[in-house]
Protein backbone atom coordinates (compact mmCIF):
# COMPACT_ATOMS: atom_id res chain seq x y z
CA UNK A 1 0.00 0.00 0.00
CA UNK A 2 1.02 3.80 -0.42
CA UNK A 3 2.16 5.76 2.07
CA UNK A 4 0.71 8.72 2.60
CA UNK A 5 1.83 11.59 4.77
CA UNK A 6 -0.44 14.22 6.22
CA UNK A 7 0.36 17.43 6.55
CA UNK A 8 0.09 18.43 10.17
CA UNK A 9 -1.48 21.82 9.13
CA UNK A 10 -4.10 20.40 7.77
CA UNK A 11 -4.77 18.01 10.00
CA UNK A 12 -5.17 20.46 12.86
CA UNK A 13 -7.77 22.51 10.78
CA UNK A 14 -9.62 18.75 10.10
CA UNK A 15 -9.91 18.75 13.78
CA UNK A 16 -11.28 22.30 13.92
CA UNK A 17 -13.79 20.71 11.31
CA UNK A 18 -14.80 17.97 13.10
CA UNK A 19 -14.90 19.21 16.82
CA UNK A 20 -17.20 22.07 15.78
CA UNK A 21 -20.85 21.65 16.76
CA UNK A 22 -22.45 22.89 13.62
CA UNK A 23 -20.53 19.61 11.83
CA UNK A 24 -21.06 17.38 14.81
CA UNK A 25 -24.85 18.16 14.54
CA UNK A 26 -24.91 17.38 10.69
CA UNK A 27 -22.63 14.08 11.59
CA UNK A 28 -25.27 13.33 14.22
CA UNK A 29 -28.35 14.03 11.73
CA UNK A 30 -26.33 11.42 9.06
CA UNK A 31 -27.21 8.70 12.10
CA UNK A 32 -30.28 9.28 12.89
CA UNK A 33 -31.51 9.28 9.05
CA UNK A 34 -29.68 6.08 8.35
CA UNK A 35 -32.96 4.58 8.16
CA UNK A 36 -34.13 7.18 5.51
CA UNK A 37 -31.33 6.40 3.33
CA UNK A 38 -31.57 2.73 3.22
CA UNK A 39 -35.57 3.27 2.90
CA UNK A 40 -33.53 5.71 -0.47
CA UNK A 41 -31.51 3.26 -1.46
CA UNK A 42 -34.26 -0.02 -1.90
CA UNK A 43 -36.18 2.84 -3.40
CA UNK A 44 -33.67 3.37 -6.22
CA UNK A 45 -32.99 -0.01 -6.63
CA UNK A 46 -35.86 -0.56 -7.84
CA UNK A 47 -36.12 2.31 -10.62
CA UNK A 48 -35.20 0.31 -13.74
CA UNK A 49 -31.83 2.64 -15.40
CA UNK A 50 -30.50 0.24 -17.64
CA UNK A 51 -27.57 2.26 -19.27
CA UNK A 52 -29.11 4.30 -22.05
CA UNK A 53 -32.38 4.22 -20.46
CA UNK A 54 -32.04 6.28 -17.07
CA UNK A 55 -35.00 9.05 -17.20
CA UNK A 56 -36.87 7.28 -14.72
CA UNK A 57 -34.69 7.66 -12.11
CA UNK A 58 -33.23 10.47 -12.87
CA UNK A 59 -36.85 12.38 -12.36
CA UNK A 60 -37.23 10.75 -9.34
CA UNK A 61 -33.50 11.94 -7.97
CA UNK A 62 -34.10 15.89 -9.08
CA UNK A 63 -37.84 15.34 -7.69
CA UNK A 64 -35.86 14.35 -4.34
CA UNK A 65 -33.27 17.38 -4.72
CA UNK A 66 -36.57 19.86 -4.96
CA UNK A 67 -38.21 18.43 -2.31
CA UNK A 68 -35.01 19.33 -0.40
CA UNK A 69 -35.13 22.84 -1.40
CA UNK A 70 -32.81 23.09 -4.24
CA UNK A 71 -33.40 25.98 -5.94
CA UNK A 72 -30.47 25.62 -8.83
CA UNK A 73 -31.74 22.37 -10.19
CA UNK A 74 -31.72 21.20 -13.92
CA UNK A 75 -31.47 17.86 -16.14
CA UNK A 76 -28.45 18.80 -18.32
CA UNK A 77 -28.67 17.67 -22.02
CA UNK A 78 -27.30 14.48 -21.49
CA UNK A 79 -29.51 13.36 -18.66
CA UNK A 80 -26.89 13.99 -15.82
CA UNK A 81 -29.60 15.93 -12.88
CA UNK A 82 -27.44 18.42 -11.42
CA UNK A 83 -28.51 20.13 -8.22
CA UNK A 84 -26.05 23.04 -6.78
CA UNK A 85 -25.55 24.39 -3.43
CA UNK A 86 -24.32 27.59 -3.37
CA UNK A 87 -21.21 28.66 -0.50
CA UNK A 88 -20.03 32.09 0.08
CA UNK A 89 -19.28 32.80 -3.33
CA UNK A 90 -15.11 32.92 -2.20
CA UNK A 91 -14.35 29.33 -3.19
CA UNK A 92 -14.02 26.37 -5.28
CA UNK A 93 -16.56 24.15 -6.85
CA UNK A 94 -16.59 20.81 -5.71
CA UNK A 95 -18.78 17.80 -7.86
CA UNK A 96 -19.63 15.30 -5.63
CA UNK A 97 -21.66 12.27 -7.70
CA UNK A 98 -23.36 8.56 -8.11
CA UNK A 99 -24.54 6.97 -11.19
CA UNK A 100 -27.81 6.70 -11.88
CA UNK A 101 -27.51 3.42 -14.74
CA UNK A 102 -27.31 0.18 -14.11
CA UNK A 103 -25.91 -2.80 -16.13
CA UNK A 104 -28.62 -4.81 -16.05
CA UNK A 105 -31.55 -4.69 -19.41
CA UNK A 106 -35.06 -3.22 -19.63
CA UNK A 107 -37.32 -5.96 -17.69
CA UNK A 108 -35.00 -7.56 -15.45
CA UNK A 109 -36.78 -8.05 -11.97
CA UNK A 110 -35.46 -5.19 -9.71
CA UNK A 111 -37.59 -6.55 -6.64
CA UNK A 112 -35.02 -6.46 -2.87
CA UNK A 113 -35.46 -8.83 -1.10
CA UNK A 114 -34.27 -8.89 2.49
CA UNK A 115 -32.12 -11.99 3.56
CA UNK A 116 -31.64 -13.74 6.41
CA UNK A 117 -28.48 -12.60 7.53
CA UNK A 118 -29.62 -8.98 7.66
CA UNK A 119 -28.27 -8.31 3.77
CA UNK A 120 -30.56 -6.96 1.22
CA UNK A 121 -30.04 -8.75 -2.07
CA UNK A 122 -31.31 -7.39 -5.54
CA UNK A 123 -29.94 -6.58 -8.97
CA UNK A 124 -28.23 -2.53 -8.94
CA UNK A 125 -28.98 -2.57 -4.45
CA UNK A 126 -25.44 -1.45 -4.14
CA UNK A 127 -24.18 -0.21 -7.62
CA UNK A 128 -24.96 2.29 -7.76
CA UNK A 129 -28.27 3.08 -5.60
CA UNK A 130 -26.14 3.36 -2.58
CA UNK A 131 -24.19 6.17 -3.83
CA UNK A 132 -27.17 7.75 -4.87
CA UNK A 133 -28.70 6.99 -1.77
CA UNK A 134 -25.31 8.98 0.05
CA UNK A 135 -25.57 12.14 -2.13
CA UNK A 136 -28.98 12.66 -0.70
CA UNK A 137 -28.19 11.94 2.56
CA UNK A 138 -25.18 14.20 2.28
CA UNK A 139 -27.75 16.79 1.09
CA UNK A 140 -30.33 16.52 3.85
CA UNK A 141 -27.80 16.43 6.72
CA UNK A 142 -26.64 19.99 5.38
CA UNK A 143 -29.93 21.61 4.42
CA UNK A 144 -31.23 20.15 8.05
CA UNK A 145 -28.06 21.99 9.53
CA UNK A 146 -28.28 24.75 6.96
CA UNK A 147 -24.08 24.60 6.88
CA UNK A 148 -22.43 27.38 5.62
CA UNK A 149 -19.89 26.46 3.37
CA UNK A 150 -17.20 28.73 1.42
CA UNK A 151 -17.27 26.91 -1.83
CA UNK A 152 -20.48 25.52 -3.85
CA UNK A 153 -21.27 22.06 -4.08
CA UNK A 154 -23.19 20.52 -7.26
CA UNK A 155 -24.95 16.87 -6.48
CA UNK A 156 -24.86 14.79 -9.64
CA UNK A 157 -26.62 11.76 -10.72
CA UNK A 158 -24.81 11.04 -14.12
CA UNK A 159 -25.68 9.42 -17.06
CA UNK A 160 -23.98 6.14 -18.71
CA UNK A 161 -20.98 4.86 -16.48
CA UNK A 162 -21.25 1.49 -16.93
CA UNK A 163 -20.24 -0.63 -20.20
CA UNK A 164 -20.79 0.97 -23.01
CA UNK A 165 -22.25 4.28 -21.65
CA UNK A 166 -18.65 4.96 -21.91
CA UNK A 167 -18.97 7.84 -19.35
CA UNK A 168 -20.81 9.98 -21.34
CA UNK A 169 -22.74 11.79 -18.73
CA UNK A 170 -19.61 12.91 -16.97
CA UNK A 171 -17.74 13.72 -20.12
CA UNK A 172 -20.64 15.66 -21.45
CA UNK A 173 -20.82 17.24 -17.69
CA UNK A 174 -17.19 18.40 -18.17
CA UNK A 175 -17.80 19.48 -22.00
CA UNK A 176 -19.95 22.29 -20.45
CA UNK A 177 -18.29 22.95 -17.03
CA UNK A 178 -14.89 22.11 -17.15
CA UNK A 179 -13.16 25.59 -16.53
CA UNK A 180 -15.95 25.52 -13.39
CA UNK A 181 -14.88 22.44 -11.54
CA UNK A 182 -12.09 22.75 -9.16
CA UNK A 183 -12.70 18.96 -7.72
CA UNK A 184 -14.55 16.13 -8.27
CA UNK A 185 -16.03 12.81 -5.82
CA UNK A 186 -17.78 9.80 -7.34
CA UNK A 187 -19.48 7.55 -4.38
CA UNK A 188 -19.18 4.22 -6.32
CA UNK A 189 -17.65 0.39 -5.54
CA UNK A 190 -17.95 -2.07 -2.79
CA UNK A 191 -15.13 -1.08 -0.31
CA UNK A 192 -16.09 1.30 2.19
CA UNK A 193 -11.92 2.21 3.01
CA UNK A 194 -11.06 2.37 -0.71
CA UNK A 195 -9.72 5.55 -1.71
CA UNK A 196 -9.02 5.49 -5.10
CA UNK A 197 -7.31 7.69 -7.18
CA UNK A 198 -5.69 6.40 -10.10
CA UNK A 199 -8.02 5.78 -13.23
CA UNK A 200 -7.86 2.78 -15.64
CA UNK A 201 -7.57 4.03 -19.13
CA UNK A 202 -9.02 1.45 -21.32
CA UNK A 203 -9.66 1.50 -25.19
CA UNK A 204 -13.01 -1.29 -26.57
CA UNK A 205 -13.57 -2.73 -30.11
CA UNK A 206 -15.96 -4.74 -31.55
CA UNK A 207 -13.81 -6.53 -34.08
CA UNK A 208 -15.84 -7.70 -37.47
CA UNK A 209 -14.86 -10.17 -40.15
CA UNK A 210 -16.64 -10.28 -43.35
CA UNK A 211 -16.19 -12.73 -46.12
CA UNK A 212 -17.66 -14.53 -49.21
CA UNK A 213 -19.33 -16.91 -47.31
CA UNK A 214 -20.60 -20.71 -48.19
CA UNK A 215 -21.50 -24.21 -48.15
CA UNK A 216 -19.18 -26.35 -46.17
CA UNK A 217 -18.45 -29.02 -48.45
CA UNK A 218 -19.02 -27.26 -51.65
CA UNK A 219 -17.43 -24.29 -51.53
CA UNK A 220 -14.53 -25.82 -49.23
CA UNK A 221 -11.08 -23.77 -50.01
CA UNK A 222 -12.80 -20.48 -49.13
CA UNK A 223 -11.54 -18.16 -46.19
CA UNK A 224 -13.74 -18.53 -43.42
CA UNK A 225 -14.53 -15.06 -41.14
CA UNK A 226 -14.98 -17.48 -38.37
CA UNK A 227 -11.54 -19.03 -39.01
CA UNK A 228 -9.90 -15.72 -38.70
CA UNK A 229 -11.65 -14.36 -36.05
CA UNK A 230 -10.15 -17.79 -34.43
CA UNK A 231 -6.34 -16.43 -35.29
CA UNK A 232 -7.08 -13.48 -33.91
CA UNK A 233 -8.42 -13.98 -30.97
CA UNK A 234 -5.48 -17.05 -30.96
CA UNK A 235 -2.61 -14.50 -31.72
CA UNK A 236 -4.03 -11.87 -28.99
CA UNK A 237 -4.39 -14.33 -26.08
CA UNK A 238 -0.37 -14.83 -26.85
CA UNK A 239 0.44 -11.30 -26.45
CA UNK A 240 2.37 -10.39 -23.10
CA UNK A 241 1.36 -6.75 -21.22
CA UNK A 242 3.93 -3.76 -22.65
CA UNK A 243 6.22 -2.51 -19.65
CA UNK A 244 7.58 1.08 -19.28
CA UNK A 245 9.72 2.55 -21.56
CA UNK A 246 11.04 5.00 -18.72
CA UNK A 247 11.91 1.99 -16.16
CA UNK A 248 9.30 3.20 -13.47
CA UNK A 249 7.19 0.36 -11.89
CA UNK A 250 5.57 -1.91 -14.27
CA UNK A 251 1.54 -0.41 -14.76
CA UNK A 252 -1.27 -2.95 -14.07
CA UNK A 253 -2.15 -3.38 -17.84
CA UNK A 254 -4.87 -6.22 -19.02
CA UNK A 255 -6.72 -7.45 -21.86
CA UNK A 256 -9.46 -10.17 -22.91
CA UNK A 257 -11.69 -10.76 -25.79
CA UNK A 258 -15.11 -10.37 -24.21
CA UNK A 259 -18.09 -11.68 -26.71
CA UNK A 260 -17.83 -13.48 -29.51
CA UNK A 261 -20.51 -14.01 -32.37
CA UNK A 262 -20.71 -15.22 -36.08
CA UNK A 263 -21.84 -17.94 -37.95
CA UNK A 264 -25.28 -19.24 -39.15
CA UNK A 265 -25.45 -22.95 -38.97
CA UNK A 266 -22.56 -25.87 -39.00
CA UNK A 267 -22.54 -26.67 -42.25
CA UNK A 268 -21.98 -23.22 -43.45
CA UNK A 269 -18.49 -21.29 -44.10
CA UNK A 270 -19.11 -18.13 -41.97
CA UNK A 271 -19.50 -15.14 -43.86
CA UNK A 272 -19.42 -12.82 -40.67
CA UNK A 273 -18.02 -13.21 -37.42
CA UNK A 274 -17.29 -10.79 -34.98
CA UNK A 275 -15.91 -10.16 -31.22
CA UNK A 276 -15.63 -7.23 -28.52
CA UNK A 277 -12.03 -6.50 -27.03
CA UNK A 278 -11.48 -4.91 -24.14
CA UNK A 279 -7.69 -2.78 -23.36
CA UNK A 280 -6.89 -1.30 -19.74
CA UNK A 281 -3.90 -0.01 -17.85
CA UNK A 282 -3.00 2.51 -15.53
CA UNK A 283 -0.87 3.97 -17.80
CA UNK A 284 -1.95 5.88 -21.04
CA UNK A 285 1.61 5.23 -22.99
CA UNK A 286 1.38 1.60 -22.23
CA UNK A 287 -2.42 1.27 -23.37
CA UNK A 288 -1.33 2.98 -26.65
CA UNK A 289 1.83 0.34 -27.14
CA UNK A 290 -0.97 -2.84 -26.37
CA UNK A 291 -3.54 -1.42 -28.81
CA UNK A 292 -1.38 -0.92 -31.46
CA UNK A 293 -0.03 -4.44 -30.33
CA UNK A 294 -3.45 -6.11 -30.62
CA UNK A 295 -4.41 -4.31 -33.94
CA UNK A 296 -1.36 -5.18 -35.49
CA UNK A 297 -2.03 -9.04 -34.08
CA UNK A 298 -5.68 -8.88 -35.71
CA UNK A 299 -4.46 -7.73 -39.11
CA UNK A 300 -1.79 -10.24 -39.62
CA UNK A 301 -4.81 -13.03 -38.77
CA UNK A 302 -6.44 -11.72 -41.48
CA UNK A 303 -3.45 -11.81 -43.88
CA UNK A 304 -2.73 -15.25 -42.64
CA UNK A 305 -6.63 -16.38 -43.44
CA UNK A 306 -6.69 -15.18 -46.74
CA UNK A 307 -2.81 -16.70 -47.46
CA UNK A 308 -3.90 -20.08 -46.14
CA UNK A 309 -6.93 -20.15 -48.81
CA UNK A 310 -6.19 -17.81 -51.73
CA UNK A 311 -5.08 -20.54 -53.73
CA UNK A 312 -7.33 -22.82 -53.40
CA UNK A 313 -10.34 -21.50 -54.13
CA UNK A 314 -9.89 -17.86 -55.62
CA UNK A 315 -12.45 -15.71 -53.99
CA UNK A 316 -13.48 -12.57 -51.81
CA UNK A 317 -11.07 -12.46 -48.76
CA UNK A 318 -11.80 -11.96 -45.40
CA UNK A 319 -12.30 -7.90 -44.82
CA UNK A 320 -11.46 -6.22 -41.33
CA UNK A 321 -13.71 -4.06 -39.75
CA UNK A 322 -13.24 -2.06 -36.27
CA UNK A 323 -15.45 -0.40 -34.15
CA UNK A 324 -14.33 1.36 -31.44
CA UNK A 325 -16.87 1.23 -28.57
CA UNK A 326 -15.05 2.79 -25.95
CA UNK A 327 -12.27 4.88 -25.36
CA UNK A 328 -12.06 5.49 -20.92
CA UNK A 329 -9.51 8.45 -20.41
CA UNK A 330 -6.94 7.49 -17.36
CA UNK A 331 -4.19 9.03 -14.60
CA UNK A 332 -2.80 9.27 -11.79
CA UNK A 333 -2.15 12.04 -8.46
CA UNK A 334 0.65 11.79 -6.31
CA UNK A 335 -0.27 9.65 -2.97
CA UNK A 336 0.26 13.06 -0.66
CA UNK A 337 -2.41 14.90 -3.17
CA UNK A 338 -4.60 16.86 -0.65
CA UNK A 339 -7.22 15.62 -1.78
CA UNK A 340 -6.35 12.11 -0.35
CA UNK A 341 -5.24 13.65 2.54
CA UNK A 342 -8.70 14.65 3.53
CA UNK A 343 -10.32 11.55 2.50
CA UNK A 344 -7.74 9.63 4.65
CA UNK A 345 -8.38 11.88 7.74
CA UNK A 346 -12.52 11.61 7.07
CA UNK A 347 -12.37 7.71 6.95
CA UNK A 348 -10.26 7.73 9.87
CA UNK A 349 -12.47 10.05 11.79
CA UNK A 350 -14.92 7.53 11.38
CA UNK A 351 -12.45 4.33 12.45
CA UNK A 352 -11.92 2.79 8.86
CA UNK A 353 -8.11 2.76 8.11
CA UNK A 354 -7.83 3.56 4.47
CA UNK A 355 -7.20 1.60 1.46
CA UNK A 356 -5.00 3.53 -1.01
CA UNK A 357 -3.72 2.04 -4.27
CA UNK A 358 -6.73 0.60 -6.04
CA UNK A 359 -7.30 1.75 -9.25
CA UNK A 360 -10.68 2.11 -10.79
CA UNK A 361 -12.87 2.99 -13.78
CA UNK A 362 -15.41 4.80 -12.51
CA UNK A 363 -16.75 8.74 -13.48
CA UNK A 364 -13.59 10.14 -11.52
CA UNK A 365 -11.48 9.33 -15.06
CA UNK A 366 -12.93 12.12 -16.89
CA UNK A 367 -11.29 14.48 -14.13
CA UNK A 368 -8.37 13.10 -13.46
CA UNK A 369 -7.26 12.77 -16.96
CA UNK A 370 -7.90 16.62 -17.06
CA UNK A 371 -5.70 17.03 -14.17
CA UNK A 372 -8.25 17.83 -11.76
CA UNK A 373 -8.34 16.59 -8.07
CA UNK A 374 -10.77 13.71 -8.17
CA UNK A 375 -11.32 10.88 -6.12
CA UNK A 376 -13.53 7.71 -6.12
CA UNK A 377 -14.72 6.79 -2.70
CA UNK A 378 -16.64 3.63 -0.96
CA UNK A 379 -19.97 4.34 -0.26
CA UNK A 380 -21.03 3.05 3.50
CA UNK A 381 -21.66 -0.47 4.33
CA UNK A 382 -20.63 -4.18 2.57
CA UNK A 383 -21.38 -5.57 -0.97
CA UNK A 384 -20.42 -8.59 -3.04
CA UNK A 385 -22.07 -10.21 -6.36
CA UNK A 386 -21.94 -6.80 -8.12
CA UNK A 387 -22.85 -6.59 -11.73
CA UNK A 388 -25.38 -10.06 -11.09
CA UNK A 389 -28.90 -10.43 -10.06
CA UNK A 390 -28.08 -12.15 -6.47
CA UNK A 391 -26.20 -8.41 -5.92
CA UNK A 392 -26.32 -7.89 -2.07
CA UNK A 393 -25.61 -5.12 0.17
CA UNK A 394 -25.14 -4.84 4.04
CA UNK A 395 -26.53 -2.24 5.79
CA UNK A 396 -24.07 -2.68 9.00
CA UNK A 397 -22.54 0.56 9.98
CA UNK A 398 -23.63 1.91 6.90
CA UNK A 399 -24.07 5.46 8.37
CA UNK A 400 -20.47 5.90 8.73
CA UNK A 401 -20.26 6.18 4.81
CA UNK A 402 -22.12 8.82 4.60
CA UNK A 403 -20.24 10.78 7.18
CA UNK A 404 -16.58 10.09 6.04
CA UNK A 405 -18.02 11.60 2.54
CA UNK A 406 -19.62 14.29 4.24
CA UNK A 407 -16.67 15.30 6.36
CA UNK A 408 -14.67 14.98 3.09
CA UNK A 409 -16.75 17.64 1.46
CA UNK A 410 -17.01 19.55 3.76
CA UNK A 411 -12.63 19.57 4.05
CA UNK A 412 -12.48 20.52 0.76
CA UNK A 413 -15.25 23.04 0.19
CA UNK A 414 -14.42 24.72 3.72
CA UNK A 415 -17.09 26.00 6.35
CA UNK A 416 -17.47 29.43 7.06
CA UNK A 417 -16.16 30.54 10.31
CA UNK A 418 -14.77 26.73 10.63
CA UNK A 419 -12.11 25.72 7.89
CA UNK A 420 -10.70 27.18 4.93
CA UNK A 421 -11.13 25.05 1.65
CA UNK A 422 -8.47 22.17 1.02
CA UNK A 423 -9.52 22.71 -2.55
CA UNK A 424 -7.80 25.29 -4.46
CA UNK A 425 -9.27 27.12 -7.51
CA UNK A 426 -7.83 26.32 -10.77
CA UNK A 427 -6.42 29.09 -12.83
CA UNK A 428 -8.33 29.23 -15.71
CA UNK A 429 -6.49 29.99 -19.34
CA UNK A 430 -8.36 32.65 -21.16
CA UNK A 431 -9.41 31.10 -24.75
């Protein structure tokens, strides 16, 4: 694990935060609603948002954020409901956010069921109704408390994080606001300590092959799309992860072939075939050496499919097609970035030691690769099976969640009269 020093500066004015009895009150409030926000939570869970398809929840969030008393409150073009809190007007912006899709298709049964062991269990209970469940909270402990802070916080429920959505909520968020933002907090995964704040880049194709086709025992001595989709995916699974060119420690970099499709019946030489590839690493000039690795690997399959049959049976060869399907911007802060400071001291204040060095794909990439202090943190309580329909969450502690991420707000935006802001505002270049 990283280790992370904390300046002793701003650890005394964390203590300032956290001893004074406006912030104890709102800490106290998160407790007592714990109930609400799990009563949230199942609510959300069972809003169908399959990625794409997110309106319905996304009405019911911003009809949530009114009923608070959210006066700045708007669906963005994209879908992303954005609801801001004004501070002093001396300070930064801060974006703290959960997504509202899910991975799971229109007319999958969102029922929660509650479990013997005190879990909840239902398809999208913790991913990512939980951290939409913890922005409100966050927002009703400080409206209750009416907290002053110096900088302005926007609440976001964003569009299109998972799978293909390709963040395109949060990228479209940052199309419009970017020179606005000074930091940025997605509530998202299953680790309550996890701190995460290097991003997984990752590049997606869907790979086709397209040939002449044709009967299996007639036309035998044709290339087969099928055949080199088989070299392909053959050639990639030999390929060994790229390494630094600089000599720094070796990036986390992976790869796999996803989905695969083609054909139309046994007998038949496949005249399309096709497969989804998916690129990550930690490191953008490493993902760029393995994708130009793995194209390079796909188009010599192709070459050797068409060499293999072209004189046999002179016909149409196989034809390449790509399709990029996602493109996830990464990077990385230094371990001693303020920002983790705070979140460090918050979970601590709480008694979670943190867990530093996970990276993640979540809406936090967009920032970071912009070079914009951005974290991803655990929402409160326990959750396994993510992703499946026997997806469970445990609601033990769970308040303390939403505490650590409200005292980590609150660190960064500053309270009047209490703490300056952690977060700095950016310099913005004139255009």
């Amino acid at each position: 694990m990283p280790q992370l020093r904390i300046d002793p500066a701003l650890a005394s004015d964390f203590d300032a935060l956290t001893t004074d009895a406006g912030v104890r009150e709102a800490l106290a409030h998160v407790e007592r609603d714990a109930e609400a926000t799990l009563a949230e939570q199942k609510t959300l869970a069972t809003i169908p948002a399959p990625t794409f398809a997110e309106s319905e929840r996304a009405a019911y969030l911003a009809a949530r954020f009114a009923e608070l008393g959210f006066a700045d409150l708007r669906l963005d073009a994209a879908g992303n409901v954005i609801a801001c809190r004004p501070g002093s007007g001396e300070g930064p912006t801060l974006v703290i956010s959960a997504h509202l899709d899910t991975v799971y298709p229109a007319g999958t049964e969102l029922s929660v069921r509650s479990l013997a062991n005190g879990r909840l269990e239902g398809a999208g209970i913790a991913d990512d109704a939980r951290g939409l469940a913890e922005i409100l909270g966050i927002a009703r402990a400080l409206q209750a408390t009416k907290l002053a802070t110096v900088g302005d916080l926007w609440f976001v429920g964003t569009v299109g994080e998972e799978g293909l959505g390709d963040l395109r909520g949060v990228r479209a968020l940052f199309a419009e606001h970017r020179d606005a933002i000074d930091g940025f907090i997605s509530i998202d995964g299953a680790l309550e300590a996890r701190i995460a704040f290097v991003a997984v880049a990752s590049r997606r194709y869907r790979v086709c092959f397209s040939g002449p086709g044709g009967h299996s025992f007639t036309d035998f001595g044709r290339p087969s799309a099928i055949h080199a989709l088989g070299r392909a995916v053959a050639a990639l699974a030999e390929l060994r992860p790229p390494e630094r060119q600089d000599g720094a420690d070796t990036a986390k970099t992976t790869f796999t072939v996803g989905t695969v499709s083609g054909g139309t019946s046994v007998n038949s030489i496949a005249a399309e075939a096709s497969f989804e590839l998916d690129l990550r690493s930690t490191d953008m000039d490493v993902l760029r050496t393995l994708e130009a690795q793995a194209l390079s690997a796909i188009d010599a399959a192709v070459v050797a499919e068409n060499a293999r049959w072209g004189g046999t049976r002179p016909t149409r060869p196989i034809e390449r097609h790509l399709e990029a399907i996602g493109d996830r911007p990464g990077g990385a802060q230094p371990v001693d970035a303020p920002i983790i400071q705070v979140a460090s001291l918050a979970l601590r204040h709480v008694g979670v030691e943190p867990i530093l060095g996970i990276p993640a794909s979540t809406d936090a990439n967009v920032a970071i690769s912009l070079g914009i202090p951005a974290l991803t943190l655990g929402p409160g309580g326990a959750s396994g099976e993510n992703h499946t329909v026997r997806e469970w969450y445990d609601p033990t502690q769970a308040h303390r969640g939403v505490q650590k991420n409200l005292l980590a707000v609150l660190a960064l935006v500053g309270v009047v009269g209490v703490m300056p802001p952690v977060l700095r505002r950016r310099a913005v270049a004139v255009h």
